[in-house]
N, C-alpha and C. Protein backbone atom coordinates (compact mmCIF):
# COMPACT_ATOMS: atom_id res chain seq x y z
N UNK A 1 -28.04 31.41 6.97
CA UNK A 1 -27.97 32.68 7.66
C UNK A 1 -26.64 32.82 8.40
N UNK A 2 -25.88 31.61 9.46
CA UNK A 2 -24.78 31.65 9.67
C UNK A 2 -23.91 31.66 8.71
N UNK A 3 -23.94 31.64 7.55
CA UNK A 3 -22.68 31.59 6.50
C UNK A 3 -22.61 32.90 6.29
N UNK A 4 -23.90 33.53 6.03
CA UNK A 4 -23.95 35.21 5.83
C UNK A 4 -23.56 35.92 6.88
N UNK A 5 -23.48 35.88 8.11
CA UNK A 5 -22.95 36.34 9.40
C UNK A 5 -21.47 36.31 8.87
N UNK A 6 -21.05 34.85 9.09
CA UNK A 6 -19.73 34.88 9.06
C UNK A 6 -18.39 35.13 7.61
N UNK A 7 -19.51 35.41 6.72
CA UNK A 7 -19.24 36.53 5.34
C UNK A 7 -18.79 37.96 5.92
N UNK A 8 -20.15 38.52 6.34
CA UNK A 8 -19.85 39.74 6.90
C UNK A 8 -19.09 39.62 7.58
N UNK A 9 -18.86 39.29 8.12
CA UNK A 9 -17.68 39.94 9.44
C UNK A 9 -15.91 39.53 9.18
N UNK A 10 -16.29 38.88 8.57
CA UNK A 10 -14.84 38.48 7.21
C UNK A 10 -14.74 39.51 6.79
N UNK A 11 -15.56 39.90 5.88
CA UNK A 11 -15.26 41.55 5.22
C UNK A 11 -14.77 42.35 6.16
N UNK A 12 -15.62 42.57 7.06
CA UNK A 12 -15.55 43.60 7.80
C UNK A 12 -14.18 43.79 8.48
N UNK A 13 -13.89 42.16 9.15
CA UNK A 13 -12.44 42.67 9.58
C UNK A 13 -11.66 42.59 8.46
N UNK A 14 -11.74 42.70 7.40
CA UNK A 14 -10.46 42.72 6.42
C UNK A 14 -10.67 44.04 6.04
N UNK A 15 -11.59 44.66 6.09
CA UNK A 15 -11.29 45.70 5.72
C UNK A 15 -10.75 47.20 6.73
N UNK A 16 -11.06 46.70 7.97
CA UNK A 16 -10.39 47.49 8.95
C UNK A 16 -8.79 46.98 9.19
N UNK A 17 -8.75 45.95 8.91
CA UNK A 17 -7.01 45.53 9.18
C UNK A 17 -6.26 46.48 7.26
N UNK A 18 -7.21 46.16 6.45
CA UNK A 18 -6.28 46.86 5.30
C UNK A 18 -6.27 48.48 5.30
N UNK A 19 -7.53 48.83 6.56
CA UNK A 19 -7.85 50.32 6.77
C UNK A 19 -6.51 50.99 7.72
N UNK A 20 -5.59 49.99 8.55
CA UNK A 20 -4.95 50.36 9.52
C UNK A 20 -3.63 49.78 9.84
N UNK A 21 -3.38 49.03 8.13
CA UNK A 21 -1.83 48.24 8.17
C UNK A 21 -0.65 49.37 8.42
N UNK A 22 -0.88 50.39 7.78
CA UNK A 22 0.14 51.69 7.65
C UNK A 22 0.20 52.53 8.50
N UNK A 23 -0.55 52.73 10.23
CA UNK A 23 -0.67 54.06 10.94
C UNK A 23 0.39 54.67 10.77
N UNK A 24 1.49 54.19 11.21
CA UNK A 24 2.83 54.81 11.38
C UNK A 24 3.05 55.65 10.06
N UNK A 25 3.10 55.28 8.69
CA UNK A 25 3.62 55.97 7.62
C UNK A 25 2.46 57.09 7.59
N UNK A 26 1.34 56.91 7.85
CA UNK A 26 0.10 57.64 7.76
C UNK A 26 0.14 59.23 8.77
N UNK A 27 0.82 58.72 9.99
CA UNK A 27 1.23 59.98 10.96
C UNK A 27 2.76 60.78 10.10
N UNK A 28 3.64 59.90 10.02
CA UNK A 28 4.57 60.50 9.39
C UNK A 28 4.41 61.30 8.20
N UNK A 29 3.18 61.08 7.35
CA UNK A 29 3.39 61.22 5.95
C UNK A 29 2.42 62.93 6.87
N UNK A 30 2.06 62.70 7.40
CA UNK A 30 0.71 63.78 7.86
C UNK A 30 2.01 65.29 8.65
N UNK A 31 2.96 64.58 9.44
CA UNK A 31 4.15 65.49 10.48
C UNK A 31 5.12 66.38 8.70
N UNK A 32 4.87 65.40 8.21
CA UNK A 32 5.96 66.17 6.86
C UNK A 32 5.17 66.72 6.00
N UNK A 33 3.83 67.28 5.91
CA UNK A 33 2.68 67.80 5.19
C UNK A 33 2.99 69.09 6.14
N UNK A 34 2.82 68.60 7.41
CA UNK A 34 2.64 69.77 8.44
C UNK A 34 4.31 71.20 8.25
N UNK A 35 5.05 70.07 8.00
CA UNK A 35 6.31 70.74 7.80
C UNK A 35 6.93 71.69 6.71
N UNK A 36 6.27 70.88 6.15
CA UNK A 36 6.11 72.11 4.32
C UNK A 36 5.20 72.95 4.79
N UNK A 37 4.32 73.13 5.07
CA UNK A 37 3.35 74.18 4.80
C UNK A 37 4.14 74.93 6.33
N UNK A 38 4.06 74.82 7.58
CA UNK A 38 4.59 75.47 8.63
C UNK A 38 6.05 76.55 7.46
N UNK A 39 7.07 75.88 7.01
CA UNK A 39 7.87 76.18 6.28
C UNK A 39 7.59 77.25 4.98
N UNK A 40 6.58 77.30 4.33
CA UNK A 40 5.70 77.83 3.34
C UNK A 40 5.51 79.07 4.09
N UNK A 41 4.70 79.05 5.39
CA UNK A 41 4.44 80.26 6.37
C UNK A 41 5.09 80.73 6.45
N UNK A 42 6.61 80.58 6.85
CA UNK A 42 7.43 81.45 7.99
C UNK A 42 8.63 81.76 6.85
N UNK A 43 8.07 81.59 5.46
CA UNK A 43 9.09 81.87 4.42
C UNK A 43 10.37 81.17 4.00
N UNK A 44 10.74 79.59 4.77
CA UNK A 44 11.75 79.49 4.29
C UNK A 44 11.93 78.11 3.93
N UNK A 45 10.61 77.79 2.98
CA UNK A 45 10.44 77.49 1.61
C UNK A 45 9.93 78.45 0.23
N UNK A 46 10.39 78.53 -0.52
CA UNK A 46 9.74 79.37 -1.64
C UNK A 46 8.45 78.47 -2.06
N UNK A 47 7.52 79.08 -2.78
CA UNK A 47 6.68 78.27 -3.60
C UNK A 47 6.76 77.12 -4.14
N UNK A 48 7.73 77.73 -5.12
CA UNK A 48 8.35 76.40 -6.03
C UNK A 48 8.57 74.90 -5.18
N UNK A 49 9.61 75.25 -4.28
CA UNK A 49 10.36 73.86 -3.07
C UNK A 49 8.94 73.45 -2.40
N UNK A 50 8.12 74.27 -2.49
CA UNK A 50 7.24 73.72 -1.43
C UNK A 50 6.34 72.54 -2.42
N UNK A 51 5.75 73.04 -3.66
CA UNK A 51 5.46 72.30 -4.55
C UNK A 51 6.39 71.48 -5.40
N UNK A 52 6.98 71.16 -5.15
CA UNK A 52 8.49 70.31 -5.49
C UNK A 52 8.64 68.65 -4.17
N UNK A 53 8.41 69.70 -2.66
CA UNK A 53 8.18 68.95 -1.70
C UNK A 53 6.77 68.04 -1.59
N UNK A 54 6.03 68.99 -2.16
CA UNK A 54 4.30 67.86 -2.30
C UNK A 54 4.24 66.93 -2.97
N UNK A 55 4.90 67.08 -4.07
CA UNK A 55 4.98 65.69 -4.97
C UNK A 55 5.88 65.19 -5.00
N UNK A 56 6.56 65.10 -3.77
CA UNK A 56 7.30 63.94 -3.08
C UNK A 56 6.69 62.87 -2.15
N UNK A 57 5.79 63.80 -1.42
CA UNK A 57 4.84 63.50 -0.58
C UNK A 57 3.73 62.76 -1.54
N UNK A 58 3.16 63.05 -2.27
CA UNK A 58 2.49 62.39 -3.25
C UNK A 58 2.80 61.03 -3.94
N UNK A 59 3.82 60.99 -4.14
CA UNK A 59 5.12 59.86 -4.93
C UNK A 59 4.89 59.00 -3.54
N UNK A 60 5.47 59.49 -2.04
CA UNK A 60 5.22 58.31 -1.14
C UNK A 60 4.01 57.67 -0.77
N UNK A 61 2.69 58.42 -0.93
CA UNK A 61 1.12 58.27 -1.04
C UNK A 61 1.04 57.25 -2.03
N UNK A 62 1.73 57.18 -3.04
CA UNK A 62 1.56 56.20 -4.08
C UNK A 62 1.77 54.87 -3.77
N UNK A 63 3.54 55.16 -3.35
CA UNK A 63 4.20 53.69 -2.68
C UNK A 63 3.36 53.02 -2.12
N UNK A 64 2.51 54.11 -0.89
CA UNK A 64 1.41 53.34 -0.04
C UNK A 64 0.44 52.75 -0.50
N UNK A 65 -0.08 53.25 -1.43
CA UNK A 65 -1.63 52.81 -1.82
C UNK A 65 -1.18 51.47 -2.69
N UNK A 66 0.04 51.14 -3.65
CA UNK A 66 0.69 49.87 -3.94
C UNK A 66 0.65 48.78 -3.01
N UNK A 67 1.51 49.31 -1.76
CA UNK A 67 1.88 48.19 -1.19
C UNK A 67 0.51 47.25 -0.41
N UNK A 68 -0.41 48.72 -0.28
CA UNK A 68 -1.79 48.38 0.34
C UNK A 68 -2.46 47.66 -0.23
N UNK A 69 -2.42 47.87 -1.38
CA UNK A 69 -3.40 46.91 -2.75
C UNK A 69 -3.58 45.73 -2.67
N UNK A 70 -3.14 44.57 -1.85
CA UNK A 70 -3.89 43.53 -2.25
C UNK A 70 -3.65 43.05 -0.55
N UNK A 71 -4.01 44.04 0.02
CA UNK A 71 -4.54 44.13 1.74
C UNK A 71 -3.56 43.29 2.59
N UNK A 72 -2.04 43.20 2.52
CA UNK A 72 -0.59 43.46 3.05
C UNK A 72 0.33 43.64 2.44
N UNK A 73 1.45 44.65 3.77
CA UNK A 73 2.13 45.13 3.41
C UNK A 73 3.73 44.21 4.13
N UNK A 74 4.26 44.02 2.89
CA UNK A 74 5.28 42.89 3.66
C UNK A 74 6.26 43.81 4.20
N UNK A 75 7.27 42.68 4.50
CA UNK A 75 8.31 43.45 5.17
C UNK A 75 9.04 44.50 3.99
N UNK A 76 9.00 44.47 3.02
CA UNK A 76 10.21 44.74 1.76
C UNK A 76 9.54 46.10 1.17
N UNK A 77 7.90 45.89 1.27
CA UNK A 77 7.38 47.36 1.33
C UNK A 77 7.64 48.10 1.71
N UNK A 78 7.52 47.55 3.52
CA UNK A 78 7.48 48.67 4.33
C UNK A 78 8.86 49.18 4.51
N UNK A 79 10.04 48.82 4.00
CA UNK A 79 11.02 48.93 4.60
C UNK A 79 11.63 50.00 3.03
N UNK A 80 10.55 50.34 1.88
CA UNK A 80 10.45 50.69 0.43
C UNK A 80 10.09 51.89 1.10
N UNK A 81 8.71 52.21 1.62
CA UNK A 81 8.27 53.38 1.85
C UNK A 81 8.83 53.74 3.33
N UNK A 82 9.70 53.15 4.21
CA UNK A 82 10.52 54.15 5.16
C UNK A 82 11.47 54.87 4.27
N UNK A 83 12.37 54.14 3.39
CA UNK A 83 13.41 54.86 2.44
C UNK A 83 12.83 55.95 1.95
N UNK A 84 11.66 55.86 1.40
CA UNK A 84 11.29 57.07 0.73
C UNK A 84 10.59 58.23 1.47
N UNK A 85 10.39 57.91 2.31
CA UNK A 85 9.98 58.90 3.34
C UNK A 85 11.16 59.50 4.28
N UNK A 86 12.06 58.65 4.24
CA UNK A 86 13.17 59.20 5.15
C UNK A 86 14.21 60.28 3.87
N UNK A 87 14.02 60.01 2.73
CA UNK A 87 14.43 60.68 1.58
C UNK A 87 13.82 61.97 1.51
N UNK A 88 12.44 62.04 1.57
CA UNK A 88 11.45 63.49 1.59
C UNK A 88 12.03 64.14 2.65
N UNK A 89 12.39 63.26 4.25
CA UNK A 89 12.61 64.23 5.38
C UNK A 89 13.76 65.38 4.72
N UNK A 90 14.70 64.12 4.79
CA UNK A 90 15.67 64.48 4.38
C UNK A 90 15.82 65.79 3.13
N UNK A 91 14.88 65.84 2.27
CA UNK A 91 15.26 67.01 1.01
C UNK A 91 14.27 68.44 2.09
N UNK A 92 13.08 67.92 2.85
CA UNK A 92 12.48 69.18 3.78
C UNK A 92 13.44 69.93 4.39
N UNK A 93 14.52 69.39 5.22
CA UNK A 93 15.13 69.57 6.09
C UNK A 93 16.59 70.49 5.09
N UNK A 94 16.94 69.83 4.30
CA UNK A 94 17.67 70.85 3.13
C UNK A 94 16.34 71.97 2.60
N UNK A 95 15.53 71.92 2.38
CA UNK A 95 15.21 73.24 1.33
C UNK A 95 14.82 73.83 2.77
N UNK A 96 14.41 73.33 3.83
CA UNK A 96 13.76 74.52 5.00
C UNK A 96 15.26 75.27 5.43
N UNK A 97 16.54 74.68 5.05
CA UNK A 97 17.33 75.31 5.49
C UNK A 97 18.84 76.02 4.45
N UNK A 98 18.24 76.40 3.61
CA UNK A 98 19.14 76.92 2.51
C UNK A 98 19.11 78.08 2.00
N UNK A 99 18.75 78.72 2.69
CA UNK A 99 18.68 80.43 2.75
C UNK A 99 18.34 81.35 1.81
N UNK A 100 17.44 80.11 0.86
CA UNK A 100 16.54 80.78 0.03
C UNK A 100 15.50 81.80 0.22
N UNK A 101 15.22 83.26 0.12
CA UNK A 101 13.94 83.72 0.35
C UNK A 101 12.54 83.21 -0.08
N UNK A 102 11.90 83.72 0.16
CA UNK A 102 10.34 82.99 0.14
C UNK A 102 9.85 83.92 -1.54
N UNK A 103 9.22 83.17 -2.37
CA UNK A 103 8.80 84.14 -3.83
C UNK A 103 8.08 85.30 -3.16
């Protein structure tokens, strides 16, 4: 019965530590969701850029769910999906500001 206790709770914390290795990319990835669509609103993304911008955002969702996969994320990951997230800022911050009209 103690072996089964201490089963469970093995699981259990492994699966809240693999539930909460990423907060940081998880808020970020959530502030640049917020930013396309805010941008989408106020017209100065078109359609297209905005769906151009999601599956960028998608592409870094990926990185994550990789690096997550076998429940850590090393240093070389994480330092994989800042690049690529600092790459998405970076193309938001060009299409929110290129004086494209909205479709």
């Amino acid at each position: 019965m103690k072996a089964f206790w201490c089963v469970l709770m093995f699981v259990a914390g492994t699966s809240v530590a693999m539930a909460d290795s990423t907060p940081v990319v998880d808020q970020r990835q959530e502030n640049q969701e917020d930013r396309i669509e805010q941008g989408q609103a106020s017209g100065e993304l078109t359609n297209r850029e905005a769906r151009r911008l999601e599956a960028g955002q998608e592409h870094v969702e990926n990185i994550e769910d990789r690096a997550k996969a076998d429940g850590n994320v090393t240093a070389r990951e994480r330092a994989r999906l800042e690049r690529a997230e600092n790459r998405n800022s970076r193309r938001i911050y060009k299409q929110k500001h290129d004086r494209q009209d909205k479709d």
